[in-house]
Protein backbone atom coordinates (compact mmCIF):
# COMPACT_ATOMS: atom_id res chain seq x y z
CA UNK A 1 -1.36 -14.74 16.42
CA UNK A 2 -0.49 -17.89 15.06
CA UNK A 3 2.50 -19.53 15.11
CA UNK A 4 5.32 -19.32 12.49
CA UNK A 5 5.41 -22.03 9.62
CA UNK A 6 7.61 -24.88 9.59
CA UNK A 7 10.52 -25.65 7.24
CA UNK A 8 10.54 -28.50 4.78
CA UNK A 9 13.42 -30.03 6.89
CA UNK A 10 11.87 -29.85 10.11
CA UNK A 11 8.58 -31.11 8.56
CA UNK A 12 10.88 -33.61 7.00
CA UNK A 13 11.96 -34.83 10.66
CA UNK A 14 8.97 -34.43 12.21
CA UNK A 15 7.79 -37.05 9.63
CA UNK A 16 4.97 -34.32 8.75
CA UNK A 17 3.89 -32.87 5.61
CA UNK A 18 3.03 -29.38 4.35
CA UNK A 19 -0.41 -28.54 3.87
CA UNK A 20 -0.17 -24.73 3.08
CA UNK A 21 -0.36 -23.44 -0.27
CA UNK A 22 2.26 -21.97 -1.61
CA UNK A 23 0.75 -20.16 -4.73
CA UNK A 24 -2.16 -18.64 -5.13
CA UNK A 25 -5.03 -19.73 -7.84
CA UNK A 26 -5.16 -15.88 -9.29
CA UNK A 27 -3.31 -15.51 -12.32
CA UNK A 28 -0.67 -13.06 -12.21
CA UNK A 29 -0.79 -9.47 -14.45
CA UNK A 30 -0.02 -6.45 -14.14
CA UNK A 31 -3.08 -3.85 -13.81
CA UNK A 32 -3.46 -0.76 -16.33
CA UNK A 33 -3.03 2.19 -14.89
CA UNK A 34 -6.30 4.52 -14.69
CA UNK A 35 -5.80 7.66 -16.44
CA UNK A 36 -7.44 10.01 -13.55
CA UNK A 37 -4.68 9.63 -12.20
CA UNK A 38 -2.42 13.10 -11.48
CA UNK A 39 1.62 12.39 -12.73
CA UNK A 40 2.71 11.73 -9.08
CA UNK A 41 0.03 9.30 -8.46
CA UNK A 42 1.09 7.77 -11.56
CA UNK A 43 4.93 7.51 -10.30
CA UNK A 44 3.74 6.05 -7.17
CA UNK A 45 1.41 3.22 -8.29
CA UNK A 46 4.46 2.49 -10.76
CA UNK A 47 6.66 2.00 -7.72
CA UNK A 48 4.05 -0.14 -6.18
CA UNK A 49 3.46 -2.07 -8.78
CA UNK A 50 6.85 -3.04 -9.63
CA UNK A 51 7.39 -3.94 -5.74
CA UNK A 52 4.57 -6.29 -6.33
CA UNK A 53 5.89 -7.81 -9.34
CA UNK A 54 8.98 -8.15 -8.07
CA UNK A 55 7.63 -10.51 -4.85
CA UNK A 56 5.37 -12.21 -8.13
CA UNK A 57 2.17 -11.09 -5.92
CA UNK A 58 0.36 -8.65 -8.21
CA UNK A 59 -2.95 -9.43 -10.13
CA UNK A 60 -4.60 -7.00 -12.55
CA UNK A 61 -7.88 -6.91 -9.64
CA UNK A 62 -5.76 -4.85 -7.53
CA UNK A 63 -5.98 -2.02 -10.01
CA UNK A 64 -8.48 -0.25 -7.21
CA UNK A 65 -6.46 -0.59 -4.49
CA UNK A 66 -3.55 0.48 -5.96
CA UNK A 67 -5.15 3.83 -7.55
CA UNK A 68 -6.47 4.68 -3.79
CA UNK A 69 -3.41 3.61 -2.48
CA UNK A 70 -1.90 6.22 -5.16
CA UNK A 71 -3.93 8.78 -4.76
CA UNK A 72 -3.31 8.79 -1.26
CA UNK A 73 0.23 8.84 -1.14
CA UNK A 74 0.44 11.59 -3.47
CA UNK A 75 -1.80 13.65 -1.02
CA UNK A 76 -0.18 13.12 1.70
CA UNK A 77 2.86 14.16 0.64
CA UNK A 78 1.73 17.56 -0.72
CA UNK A 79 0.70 17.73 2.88
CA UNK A 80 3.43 17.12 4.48
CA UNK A 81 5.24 19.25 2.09
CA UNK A 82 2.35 22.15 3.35
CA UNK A 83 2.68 21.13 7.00
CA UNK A 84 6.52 21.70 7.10
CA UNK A 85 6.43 25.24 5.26
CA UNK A 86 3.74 26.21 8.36
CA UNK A 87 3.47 24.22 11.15
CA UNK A 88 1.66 27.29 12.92
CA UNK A 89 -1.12 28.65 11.06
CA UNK A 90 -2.08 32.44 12.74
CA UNK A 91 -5.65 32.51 12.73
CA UNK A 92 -7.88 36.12 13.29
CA UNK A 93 -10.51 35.31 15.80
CA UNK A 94 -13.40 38.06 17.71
CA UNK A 95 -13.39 38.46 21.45
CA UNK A 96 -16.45 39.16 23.25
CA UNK A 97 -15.82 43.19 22.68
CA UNK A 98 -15.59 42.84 18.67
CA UNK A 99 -11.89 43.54 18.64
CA UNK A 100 -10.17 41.16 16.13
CA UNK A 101 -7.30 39.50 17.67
CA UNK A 102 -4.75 36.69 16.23
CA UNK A 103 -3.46 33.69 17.84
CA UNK A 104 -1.23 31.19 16.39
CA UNK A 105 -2.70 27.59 15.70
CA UNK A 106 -1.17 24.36 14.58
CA UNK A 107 -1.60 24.03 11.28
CA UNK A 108 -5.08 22.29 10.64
CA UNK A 109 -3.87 19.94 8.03
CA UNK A 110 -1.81 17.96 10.38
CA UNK A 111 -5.29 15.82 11.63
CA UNK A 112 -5.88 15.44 8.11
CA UNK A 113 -1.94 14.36 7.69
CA UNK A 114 -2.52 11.56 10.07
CA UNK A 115 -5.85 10.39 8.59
CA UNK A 116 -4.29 9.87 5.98
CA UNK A 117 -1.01 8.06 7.27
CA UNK A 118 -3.22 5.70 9.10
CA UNK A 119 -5.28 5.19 5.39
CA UNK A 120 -1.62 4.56 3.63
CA UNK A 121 -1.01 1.78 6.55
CA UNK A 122 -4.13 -0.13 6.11
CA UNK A 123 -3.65 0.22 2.17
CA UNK A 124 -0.50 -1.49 2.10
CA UNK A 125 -1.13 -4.27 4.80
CA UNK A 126 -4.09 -4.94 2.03
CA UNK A 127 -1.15 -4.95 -0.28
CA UNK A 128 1.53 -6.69 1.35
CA UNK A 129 4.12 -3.86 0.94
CA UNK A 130 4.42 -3.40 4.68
CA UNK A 131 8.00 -5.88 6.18
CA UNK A 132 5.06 -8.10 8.42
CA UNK A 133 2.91 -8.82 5.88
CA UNK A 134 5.60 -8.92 3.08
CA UNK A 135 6.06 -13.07 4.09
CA UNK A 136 2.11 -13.46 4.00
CA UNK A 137 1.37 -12.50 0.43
CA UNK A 138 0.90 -15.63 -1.84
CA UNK A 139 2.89 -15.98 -5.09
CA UNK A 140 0.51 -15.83 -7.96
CA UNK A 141 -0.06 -18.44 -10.66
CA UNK A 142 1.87 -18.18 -14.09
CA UNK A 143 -0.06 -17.17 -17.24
CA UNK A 144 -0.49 -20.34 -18.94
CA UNK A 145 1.18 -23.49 -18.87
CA UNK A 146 5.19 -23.46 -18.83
CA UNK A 147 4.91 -27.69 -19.76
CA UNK A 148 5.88 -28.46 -23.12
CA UNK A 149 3.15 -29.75 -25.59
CA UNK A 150 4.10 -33.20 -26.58
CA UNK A 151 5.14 -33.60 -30.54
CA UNK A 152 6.04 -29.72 -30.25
């Protein structure tokens, strides 16, 4: 892990100078959002989205990310909402003499639950939404030039 960037005032006393970039050469935009997408996939890549606009981070190439990132979150939440309404699932099962017996199970959804919670982490590293990588997501560029033309 590397270590944590200096400030301009201890670069200033240190009689250094800052070599990192602090915006990024993609122009900033926000990305359409892809009409396969189901109405609570919709309200969640709106949430996203506006968290990225609001750190000025978002580009209209992260479109696919977002809609996975979406789609995701939306099913994992229907699953949690199945998970909690049976965590025990009874299941009907043969013994060796043919007699039908049931057992209760945990529910099988939960592996899929945390598939899917481990997918939503990696998603939003990629995004910056999660509070380490929040710092290490560069601003964007501005759409055009904000310098006034001369004789304007």
């Amino acid at each position: 892990m590397g270590r944590p960037r200096k400030s301009e005032t201890l670069h200033g006393l240190h009689g250094t100078r800052v070599t990192a970039k602090h915006e990024s050469s993609f122009v900033a935009g926000r990305p359409m959002i892809p009409s396969h997408l189901c109405k609570a996939a919709r309200a969640e890549f709106k949430k996203a989205v506006q968290l990225l606009e609001e750190r000025h981070t978002i580009t209209p190439g992260d479109v696919a990310v977002l809609a996975v990132y979406a789609e995701i979150h939306t099913r994992w939440v229907n699953m949690k909402a199945a998970v909690a309404k049976d965590y025990f699932v009874e299941v009907t099962v043969l013994d060796n003499n043919g007699i039908a017996r049931t057992s209760k199970r945990i529910n099988p959804l939960l592996k899929l639950m945390a598939a899917d919670e481990s997918k939503l982490i990696q998603l939003a590293k990629a995004l910056g939404l999660t509070p380490t990588d929040r710092e290490r997501g560069k601003i964007t560029a501005k759409e055009g030039n904000d310098e006034p033309v001369p004789g304007s």
